[in-house]
C-alpha atoms as a PDB file:
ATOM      1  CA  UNK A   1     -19.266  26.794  59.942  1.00  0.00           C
ATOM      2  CA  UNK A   2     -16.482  24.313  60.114  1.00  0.00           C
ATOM      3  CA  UNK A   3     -13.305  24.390  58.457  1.00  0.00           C
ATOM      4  CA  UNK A   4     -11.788  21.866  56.596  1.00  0.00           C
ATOM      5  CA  UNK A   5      -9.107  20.967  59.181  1.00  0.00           C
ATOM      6  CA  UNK A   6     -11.834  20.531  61.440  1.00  0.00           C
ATOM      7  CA  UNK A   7     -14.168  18.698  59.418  1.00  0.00           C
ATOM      8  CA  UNK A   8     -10.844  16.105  58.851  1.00  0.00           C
ATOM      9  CA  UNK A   9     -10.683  15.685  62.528  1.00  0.00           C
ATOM     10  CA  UNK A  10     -14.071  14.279  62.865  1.00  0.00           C
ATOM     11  CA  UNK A  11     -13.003  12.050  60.438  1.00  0.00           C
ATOM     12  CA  UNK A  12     -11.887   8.487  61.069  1.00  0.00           C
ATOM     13  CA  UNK A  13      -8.616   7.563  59.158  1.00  0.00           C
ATOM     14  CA  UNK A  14      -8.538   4.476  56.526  1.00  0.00           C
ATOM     15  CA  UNK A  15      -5.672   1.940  56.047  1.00  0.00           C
ATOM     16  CA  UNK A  16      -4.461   4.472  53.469  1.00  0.00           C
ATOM     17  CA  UNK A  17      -3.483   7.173  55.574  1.00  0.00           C
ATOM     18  CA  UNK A  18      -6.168   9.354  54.792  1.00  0.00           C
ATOM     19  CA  UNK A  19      -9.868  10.621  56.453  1.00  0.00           C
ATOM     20  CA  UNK A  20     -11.866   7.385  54.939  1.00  0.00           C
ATOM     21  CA  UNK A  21     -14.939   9.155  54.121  1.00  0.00           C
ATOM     22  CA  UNK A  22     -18.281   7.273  54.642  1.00  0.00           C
ATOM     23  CA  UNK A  23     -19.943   5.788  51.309  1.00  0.00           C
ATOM     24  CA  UNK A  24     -23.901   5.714  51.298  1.00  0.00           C
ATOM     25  CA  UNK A  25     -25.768   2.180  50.502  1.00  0.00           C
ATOM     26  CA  UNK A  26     -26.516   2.720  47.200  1.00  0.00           C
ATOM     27  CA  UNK A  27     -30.227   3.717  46.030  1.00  0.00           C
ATOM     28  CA  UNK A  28     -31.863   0.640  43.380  1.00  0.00           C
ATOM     29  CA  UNK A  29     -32.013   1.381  40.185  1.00  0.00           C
ATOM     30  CA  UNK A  30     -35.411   1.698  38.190  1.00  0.00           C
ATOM     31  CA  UNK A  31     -33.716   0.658  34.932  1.00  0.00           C
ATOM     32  CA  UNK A  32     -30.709  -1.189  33.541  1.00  0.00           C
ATOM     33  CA  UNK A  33     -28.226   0.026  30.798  1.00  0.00           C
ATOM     34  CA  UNK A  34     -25.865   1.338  29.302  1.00  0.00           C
ATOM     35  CA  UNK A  35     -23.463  -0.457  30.839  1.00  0.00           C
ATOM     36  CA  UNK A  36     -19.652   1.232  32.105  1.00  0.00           C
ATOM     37  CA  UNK A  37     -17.141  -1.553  30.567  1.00  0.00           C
ATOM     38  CA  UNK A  38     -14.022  -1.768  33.406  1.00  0.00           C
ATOM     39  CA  UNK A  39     -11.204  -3.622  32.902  1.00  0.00           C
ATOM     40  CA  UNK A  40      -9.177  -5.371  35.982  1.00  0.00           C
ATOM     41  CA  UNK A  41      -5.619  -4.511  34.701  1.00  0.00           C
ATOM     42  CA  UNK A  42      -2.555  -5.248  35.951  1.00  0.00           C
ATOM     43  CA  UNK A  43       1.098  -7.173  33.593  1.00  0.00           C
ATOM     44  CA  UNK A  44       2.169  -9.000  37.067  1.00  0.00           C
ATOM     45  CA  UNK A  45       0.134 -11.725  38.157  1.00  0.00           C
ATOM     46  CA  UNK A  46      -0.660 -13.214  41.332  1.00  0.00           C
ATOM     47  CA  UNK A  47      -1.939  -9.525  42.514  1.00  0.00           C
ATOM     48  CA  UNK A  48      -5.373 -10.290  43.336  1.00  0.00           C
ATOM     49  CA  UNK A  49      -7.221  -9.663  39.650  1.00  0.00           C
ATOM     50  CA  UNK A  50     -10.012 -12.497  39.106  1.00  0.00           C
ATOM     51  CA  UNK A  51     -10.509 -12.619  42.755  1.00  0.00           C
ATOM     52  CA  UNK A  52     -11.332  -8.673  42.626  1.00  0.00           C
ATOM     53  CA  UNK A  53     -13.411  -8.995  39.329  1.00  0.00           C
ATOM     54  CA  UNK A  54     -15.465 -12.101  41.083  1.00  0.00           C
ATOM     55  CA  UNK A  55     -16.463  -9.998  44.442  1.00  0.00           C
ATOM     56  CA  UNK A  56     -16.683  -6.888  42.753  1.00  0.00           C
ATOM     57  CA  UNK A  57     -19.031  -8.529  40.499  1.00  0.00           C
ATOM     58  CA  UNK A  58     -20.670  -9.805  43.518  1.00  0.00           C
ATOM     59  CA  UNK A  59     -21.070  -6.804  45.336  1.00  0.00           C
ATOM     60  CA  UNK A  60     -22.480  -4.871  42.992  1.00  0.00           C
ATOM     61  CA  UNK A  61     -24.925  -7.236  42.187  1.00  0.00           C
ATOM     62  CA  UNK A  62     -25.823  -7.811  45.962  1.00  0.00           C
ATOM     63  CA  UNK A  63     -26.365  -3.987  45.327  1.00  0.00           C
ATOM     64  CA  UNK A  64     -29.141  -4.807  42.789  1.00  0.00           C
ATOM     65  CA  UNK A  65     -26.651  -3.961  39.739  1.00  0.00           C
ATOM     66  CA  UNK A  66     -27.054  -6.223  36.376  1.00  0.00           C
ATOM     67  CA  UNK A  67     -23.355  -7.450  36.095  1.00  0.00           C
ATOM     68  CA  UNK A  68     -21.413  -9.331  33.264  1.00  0.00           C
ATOM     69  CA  UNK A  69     -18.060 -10.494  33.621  1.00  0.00           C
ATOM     70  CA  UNK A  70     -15.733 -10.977  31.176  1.00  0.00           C
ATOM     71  CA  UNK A  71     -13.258 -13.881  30.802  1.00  0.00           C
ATOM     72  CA  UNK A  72      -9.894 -12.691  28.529  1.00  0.00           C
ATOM     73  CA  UNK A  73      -7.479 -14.801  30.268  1.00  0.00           C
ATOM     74  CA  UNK A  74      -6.791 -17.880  28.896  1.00  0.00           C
ATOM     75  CA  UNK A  75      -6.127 -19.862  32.129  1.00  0.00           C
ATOM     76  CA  UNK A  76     -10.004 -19.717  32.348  1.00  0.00           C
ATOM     77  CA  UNK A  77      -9.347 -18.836  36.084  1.00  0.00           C
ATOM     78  CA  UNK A  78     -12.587 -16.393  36.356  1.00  0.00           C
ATOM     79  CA  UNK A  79     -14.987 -18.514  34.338  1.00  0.00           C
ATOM     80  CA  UNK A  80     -13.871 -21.681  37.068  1.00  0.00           C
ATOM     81  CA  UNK A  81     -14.293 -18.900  40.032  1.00  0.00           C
ATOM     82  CA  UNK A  82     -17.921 -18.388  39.346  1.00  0.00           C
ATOM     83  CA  UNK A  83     -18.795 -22.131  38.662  1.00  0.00           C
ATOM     84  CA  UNK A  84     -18.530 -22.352  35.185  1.00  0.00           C
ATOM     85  CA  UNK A  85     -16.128 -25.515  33.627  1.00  0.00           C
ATOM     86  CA  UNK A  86     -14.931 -23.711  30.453  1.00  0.00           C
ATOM     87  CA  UNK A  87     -13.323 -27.046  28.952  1.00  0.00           C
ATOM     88  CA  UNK A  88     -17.004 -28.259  28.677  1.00  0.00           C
ATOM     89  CA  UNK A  89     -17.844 -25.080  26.250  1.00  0.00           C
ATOM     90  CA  UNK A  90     -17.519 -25.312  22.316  1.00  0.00           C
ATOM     91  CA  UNK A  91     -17.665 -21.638  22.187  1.00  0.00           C
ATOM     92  CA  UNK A  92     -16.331 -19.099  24.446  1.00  0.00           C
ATOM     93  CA  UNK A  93     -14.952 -15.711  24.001  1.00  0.00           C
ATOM     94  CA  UNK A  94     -12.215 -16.942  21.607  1.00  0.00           C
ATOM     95  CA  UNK A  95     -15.138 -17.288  19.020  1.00  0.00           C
ATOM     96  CA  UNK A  96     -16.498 -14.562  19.126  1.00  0.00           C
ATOM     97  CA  UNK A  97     -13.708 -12.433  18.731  1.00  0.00           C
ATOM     98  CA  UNK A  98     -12.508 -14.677  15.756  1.00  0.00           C
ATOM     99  CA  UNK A  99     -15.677 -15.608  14.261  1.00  0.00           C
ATOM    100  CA  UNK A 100     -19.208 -13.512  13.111  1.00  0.00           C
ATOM    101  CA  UNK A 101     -21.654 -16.025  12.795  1.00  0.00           C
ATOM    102  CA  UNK A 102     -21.925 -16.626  16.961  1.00  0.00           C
ATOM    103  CA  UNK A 103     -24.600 -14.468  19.340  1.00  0.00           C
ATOM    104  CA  UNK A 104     -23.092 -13.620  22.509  1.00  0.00           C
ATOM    105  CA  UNK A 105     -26.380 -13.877  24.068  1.00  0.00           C
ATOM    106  CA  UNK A 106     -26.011 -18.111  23.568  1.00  0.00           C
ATOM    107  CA  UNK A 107     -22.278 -17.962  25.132  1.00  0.00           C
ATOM    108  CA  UNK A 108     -22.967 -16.096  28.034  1.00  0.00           C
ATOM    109  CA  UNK A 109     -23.422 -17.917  31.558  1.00  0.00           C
ATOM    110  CA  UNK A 110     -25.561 -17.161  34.507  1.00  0.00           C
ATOM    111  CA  UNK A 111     -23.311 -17.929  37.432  1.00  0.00           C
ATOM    112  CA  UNK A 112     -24.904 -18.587  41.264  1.00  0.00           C
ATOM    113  CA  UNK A 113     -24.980 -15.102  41.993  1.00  0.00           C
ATOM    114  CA  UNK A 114     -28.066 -13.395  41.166  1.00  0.00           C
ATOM    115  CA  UNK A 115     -27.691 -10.808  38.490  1.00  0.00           C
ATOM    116  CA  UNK A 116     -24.152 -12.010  37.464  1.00  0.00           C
ATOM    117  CA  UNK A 117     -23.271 -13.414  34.735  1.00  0.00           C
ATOM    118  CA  UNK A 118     -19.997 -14.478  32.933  1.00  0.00           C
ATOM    119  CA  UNK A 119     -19.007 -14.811  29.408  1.00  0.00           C
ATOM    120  CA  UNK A 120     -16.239 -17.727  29.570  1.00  0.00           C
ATOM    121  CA  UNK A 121     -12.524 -18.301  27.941  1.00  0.00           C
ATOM    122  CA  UNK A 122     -10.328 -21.626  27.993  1.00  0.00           C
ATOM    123  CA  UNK A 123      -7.294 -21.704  26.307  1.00  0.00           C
ATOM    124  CA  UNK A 124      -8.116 -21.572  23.080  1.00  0.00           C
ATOM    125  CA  UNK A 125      -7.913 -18.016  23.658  1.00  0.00           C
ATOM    126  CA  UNK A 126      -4.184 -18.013  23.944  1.00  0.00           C
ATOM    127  CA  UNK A 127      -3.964 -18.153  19.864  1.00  0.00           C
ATOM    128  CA  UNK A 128      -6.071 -14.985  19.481  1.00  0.00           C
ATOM    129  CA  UNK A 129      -3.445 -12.709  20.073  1.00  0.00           C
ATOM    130  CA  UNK A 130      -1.436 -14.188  16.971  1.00  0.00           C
ATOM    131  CA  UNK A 131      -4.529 -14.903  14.773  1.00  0.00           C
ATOM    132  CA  UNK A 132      -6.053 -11.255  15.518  1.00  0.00           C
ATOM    133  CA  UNK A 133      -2.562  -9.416  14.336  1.00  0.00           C
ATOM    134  CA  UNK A 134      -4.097  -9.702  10.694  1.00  0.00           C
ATOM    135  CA  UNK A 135      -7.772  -8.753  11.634  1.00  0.00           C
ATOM    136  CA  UNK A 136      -9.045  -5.513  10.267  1.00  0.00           C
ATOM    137  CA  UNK A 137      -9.205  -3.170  13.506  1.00  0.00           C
ATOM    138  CA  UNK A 138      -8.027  -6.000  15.496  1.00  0.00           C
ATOM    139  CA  UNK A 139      -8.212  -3.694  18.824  1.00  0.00           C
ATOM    140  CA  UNK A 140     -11.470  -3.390  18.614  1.00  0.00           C
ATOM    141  CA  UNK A 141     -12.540  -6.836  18.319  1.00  0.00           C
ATOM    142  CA  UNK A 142     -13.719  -7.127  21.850  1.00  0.00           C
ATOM    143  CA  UNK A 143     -15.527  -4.016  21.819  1.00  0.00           C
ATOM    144  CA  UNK A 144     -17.513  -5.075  18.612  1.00  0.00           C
ATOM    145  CA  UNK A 145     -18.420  -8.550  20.688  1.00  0.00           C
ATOM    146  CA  UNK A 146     -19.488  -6.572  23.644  1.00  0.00           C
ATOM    147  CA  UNK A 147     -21.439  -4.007  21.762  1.00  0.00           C
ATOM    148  CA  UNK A 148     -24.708  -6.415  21.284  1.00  0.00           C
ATOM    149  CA  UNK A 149     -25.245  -6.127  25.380  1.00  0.00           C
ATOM    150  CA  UNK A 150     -23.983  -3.073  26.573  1.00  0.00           C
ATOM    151  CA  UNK A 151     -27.384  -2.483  27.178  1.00  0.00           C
ATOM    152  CA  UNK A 152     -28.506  -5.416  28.843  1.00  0.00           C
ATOM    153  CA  UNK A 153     -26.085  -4.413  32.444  1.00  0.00           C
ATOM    154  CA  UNK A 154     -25.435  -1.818  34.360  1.00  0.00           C
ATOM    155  CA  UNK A 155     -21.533  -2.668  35.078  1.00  0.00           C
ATOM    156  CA  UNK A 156     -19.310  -5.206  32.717  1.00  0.00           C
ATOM    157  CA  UNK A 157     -16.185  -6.085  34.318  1.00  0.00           C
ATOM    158  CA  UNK A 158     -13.088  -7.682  32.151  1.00  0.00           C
ATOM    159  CA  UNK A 159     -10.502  -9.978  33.981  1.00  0.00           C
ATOM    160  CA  UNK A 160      -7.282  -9.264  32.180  1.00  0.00           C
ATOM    161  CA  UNK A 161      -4.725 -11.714  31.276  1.00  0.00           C
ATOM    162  CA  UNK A 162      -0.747 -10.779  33.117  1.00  0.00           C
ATOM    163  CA  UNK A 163       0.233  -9.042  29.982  1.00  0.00           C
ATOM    164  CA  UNK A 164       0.165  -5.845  27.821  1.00  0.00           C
ATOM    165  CA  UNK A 165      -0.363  -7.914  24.471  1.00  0.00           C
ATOM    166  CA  UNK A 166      -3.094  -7.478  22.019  1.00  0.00           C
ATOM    167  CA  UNK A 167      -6.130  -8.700  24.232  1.00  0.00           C
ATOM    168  CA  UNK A 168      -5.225  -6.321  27.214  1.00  0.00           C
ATOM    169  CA  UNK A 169      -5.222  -3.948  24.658  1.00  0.00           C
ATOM    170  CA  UNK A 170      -8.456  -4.785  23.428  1.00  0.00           C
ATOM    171  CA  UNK A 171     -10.128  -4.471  26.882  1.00  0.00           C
ATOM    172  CA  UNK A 172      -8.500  -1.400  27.416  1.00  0.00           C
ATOM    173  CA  UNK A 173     -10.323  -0.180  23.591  1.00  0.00           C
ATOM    174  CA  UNK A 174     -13.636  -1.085  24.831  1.00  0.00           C
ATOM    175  CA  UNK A 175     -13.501   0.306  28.044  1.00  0.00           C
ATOM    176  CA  UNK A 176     -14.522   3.683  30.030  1.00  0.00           C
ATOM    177  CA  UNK A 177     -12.663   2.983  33.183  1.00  0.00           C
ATOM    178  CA  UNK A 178      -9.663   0.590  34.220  1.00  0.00           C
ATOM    179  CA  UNK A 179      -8.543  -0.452  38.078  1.00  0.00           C
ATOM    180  CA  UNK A 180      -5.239  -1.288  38.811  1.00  0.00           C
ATOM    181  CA  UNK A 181      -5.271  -3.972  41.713  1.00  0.00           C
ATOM    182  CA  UNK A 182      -1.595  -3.616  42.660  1.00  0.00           C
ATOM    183  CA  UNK A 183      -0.493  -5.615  45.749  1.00  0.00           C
ATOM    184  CA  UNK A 184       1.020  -4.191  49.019  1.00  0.00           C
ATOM    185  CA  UNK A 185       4.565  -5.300  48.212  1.00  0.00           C
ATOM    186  CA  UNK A 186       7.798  -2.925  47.038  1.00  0.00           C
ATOM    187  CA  UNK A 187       8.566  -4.797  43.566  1.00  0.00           C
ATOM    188  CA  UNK A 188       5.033  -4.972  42.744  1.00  0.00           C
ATOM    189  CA  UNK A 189       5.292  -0.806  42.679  1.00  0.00           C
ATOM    190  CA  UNK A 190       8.026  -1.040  39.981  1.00  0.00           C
ATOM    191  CA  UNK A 191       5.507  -2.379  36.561  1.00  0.00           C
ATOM    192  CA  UNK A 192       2.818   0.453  37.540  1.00  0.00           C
ATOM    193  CA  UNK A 193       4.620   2.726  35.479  1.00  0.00           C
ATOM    194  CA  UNK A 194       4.726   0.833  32.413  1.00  0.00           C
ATOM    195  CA  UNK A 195       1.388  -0.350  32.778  1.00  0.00           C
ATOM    196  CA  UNK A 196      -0.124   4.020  33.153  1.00  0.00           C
ATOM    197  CA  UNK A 197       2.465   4.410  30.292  1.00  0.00           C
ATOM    198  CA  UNK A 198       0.013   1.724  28.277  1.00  0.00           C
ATOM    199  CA  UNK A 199      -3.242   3.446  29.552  1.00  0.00           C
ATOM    200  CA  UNK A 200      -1.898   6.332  28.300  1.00  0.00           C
ATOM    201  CA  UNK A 201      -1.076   5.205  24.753  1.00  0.00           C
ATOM    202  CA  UNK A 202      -4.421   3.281  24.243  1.00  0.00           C
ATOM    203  CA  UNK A 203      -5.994   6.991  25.323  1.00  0.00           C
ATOM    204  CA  UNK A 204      -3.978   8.890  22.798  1.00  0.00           C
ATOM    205  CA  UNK A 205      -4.538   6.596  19.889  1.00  0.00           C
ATOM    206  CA  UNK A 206      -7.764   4.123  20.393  1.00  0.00           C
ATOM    207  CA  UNK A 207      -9.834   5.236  22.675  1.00  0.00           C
ATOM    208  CA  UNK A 208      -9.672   9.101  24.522  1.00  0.00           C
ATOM    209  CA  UNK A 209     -13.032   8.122  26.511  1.00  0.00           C
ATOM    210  CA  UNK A 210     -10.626   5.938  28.635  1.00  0.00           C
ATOM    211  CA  UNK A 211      -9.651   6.337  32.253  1.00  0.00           C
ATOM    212  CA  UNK A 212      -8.169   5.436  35.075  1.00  0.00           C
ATOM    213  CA  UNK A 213     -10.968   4.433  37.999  1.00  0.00           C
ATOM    214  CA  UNK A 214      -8.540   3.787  40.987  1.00  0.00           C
ATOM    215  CA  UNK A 215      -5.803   1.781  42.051  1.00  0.00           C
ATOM    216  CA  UNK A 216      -6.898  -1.437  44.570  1.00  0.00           C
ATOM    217  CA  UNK A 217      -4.100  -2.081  47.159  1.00  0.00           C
ATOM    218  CA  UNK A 218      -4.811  -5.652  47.274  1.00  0.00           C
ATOM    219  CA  UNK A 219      -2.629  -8.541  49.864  1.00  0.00           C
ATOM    220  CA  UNK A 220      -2.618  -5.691  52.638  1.00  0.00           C
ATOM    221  CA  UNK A 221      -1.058  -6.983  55.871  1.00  0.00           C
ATOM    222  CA  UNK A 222      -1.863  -3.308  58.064  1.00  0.00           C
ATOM    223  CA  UNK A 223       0.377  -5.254  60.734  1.00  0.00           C
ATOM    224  CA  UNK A 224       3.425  -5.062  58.633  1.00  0.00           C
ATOM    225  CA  UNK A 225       5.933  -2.023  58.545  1.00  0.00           C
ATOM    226  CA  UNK A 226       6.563  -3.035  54.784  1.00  0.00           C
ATOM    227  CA  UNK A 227       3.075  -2.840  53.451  1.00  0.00           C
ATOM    228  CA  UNK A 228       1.796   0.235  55.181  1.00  0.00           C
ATOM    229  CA  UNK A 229       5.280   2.215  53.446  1.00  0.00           C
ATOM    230  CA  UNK A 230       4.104   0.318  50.088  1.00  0.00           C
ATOM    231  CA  UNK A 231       0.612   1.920  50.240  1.00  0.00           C
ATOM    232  CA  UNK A 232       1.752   4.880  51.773  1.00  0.00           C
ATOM    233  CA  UNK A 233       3.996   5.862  48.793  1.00  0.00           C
ATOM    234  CA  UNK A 234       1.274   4.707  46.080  1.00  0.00           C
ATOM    235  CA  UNK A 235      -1.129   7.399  47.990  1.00  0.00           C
ATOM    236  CA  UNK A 236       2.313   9.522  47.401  1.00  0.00           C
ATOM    237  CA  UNK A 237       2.565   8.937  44.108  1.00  0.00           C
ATOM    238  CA  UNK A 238      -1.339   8.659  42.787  1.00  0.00           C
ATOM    239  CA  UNK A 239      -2.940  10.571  45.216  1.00  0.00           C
ATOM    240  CA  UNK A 240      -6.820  10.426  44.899  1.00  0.00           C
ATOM    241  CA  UNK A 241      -6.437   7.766  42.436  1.00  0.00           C
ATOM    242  CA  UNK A 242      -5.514   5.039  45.102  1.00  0.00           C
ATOM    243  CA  UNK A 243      -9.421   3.667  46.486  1.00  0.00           C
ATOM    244  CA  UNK A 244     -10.053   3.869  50.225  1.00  0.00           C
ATOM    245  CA  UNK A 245     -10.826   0.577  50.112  1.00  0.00           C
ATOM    246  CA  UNK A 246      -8.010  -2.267  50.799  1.00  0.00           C
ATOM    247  CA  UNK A 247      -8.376  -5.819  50.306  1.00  0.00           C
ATOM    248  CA  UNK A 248      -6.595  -7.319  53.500  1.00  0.00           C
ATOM    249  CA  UNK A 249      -5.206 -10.643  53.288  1.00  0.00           C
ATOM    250  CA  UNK A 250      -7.279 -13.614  54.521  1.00  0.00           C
ATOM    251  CA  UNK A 251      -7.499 -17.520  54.410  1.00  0.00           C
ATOM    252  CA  UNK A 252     -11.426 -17.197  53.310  1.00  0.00           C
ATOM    253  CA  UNK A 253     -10.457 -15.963  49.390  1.00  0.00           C
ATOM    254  CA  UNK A 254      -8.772 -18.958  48.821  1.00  0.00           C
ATOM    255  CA  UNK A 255     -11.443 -20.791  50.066  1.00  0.00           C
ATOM    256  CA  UNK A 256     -13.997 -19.144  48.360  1.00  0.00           C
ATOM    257  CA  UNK A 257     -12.108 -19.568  45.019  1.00  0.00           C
ATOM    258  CA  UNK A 258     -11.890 -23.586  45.924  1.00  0.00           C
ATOM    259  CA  UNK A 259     -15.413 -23.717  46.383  1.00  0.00           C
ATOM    260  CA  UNK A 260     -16.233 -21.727  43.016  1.00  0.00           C
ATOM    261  CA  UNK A 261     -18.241 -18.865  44.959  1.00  0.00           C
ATOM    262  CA  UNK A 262     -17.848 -15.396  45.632  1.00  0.00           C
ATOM    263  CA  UNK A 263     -17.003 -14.734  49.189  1.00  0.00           C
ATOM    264  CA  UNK A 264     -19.873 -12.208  49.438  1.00  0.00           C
ATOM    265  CA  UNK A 265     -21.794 -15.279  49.331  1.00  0.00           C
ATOM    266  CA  UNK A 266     -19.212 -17.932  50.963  1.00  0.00           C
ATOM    267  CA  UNK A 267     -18.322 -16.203  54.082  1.00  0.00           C
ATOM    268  CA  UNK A 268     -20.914 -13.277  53.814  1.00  0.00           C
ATOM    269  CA  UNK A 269     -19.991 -11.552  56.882  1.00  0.00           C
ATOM    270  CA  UNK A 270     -16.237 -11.838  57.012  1.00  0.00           C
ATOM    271  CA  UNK A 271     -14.089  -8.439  56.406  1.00  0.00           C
ATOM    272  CA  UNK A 272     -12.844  -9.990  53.205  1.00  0.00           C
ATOM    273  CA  UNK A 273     -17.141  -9.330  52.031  1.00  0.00           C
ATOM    274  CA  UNK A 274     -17.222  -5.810  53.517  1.00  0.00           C
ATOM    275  CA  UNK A 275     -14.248  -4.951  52.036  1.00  0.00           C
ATOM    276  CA  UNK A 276     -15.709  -5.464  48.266  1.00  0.00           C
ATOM    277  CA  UNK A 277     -18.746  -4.091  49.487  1.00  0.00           C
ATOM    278  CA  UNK A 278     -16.972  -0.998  50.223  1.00  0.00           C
ATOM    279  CA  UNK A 279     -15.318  -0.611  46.995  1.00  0.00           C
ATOM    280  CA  UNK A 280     -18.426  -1.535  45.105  1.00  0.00           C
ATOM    281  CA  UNK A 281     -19.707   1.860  47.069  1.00  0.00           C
ATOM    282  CA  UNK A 282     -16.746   3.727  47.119  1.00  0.00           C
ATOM    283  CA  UNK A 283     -16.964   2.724  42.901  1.00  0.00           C
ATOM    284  CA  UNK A 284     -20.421   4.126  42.419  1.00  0.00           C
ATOM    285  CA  UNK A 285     -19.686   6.724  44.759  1.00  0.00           C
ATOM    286  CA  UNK A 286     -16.989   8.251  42.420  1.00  0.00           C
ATOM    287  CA  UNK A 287     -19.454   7.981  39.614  1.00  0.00           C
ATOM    288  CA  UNK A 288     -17.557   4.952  38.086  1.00  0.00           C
ATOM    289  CA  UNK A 289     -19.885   2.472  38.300  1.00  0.00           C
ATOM    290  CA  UNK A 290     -24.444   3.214  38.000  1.00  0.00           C
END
C-alpha cells in the first residue's frame, strides 16, 4: 500500500503548485434538472468574468449539460458574446425582474452552442438597482424570475456586473455556488476580501445554502515571476478553494469574443478550450456542477 507522500510523487504538478489530480470525462446524463444556479462574481472588472461564464457555459454543454446563462450586467457584454444583439430586444432581464406579467420562457435565447442558452440584459438594466430599493423582497427578485426553469437545466450560470450593489446581491440570493475569477496580478488580490466579506453576509442573512465553488486564476502568464507569486499566495491564502484549473492568457479569447463564439467552438483545440474543459470537469468533479 502506498503512502500519501508517495502517491503525490506519482503525481504531476499543476500551474498552482500543487499534484493536479486527473478529472474523469464526465458520464451523460439520463435526465435534466434541478438546475445548480452559479454566479461569476468578482467587484473589479476586466478579470476575465463573461469570458469564463461563455466557455464554461460551453464546456459543459459540449459535456451534454442543459445550460442557461444569465445576463445581469448592463453593458450587455455576455448576451453580445454568445450572438445575441440585446438593443434589438423589447424585453430582457430588466423586465422581468421589474414586471409580472412577462414568461421567461419567451425572453430566453438559444445561442449557437447546442444546449446553451442565454437570457439577455441591455442597459436598461442599470435603473433596476434604484427602482428595486422599494420592491417587496427586492433580493430575491432574480431568484423568483429564475424559479419558472430551474428545472428545465442542469447548470445556470450568472455573469455579474463589477459591483457589490443590489443585483450582485440578488445573484448571490438565488444561488448555491459562486466562483471568484480573480486575475494573476498583486492589486487584483487586495478586493477578494471584501468581496468573501459579501459572500459571507448574503450567507448569514439571505441565503445559508450559499457557497463558495472555487476561485479561477484567470490572465495567468506561468512565464512570469509576478504571476506564479500571485497564485502561489491565493493557494496560501484559500487553499483547496483555488481550482486546478488556470485560464492562461492568449490572443484566441479576444478573438473568439469578436467573432461572438465560444472558443470551445472558435479555436476548438487551442489550450485556451482545454483549459475550460478542465474546469467544467474539475466543476462537476467537486460536485458543483451535475
Amino acid at each position: 500500500m502506498k503512502d500519501r507522500n508517495e502517491l503525490e510523487l506519482e503525481l504531476s504538478y499543476g500551474p498552482t503548485g500543487r499534484p493536479l489530480p486527473e478529472f474523469p470525462e464526465p458520464t451523460p446524463l439520463d435526465s435534466h434538472g434541478p438546475a445548480r444556479i452559479i454566479s461569476m462574481v468578482n467587484q473589479k472588472g476586466g478579470v476575465g468574468k463573461t469570458t469564463s461564464v461563455i466557455n464554461l457555459g460551453a464546456a459543459l454543454a459540449e459535456y451534454g449539460r442543459r445550460v442557461l446563462l444569465v445576463d445581469l450586467d448592463p453593458q450587455g457584454a455576455l448576451s453580445a458574446g454568445t450572438g445575441v444583439n440585446p438593443y434589438d430586444l423589447d424585453v430582457t432581464v430588466y423586465n422581468l425582474l421589474l414586471e409580472r406579467e412577462h414568461d421567461i420562457r419567451d425572453v430566453i435565447q438559444e445561442t449557437g452552442t447546442e444546449n446553451m442558452d442565454v437570457l439577455p440584459a441591455n442597459i436598461d438594466l442599470s435603473a433596476a438597482e434604484v427602482q428595486l430599493v422599494n420592491e417587496v423582497a427586492r433580493e430575491m427578485a432574480l431568484a423568483r424570475v429564475l424559479r419558472p426553469v430551474v428545472d428545465d437545466y442542469d447548470v445556470i450560470i450568472i455573469d455579474c456586473q463589477p459591483s457589490l450593489g443590489l443585483l450582485t446581491v440578488n445573484a448571490l440570493a438565488a444561488s448555491r455556488g459562486v466562483i471568484i475569477p480573480l486575475e494573476a496580478e498583486y492589486f487584483a488580490l487586495r478586493g477578494v476580501a471584501l468581496l468573501v466579506e459579501t459572500i459571507e453576509k448574503v450567507q448569514d442573512r439571505i441565503n445559508p445554502a450559499l457557497e463558495i465553488d472555487g476561485i479561477l486564476i484567470t490572465m495567468f502568464d506561468p512565464r512570469t515571476l509576478h504571476a506564479r507569486e500571485v497564485c502561489a499566495r491565493v493557494v496560501e491564502a484559500f487553499d483547496d478553494k483555488v481550482f486546478h484549473s488556470t485560464i492562461n492568457r492568449t490572443v484566441k479569447f479576444p478573438d473568439a469574443s469578436v467573432a461572438a463564439e465560444p472558443i470551445i467552438s472558435f479555436a476548438s483545440s487551442t489550450k485556451g478550450a482545454d483549459a475550460y474543459r478542465q474546469l467544467a470537469r474539475e466543476l462537476i468533479a467537486r460536485g458543483s456542477a451535475a
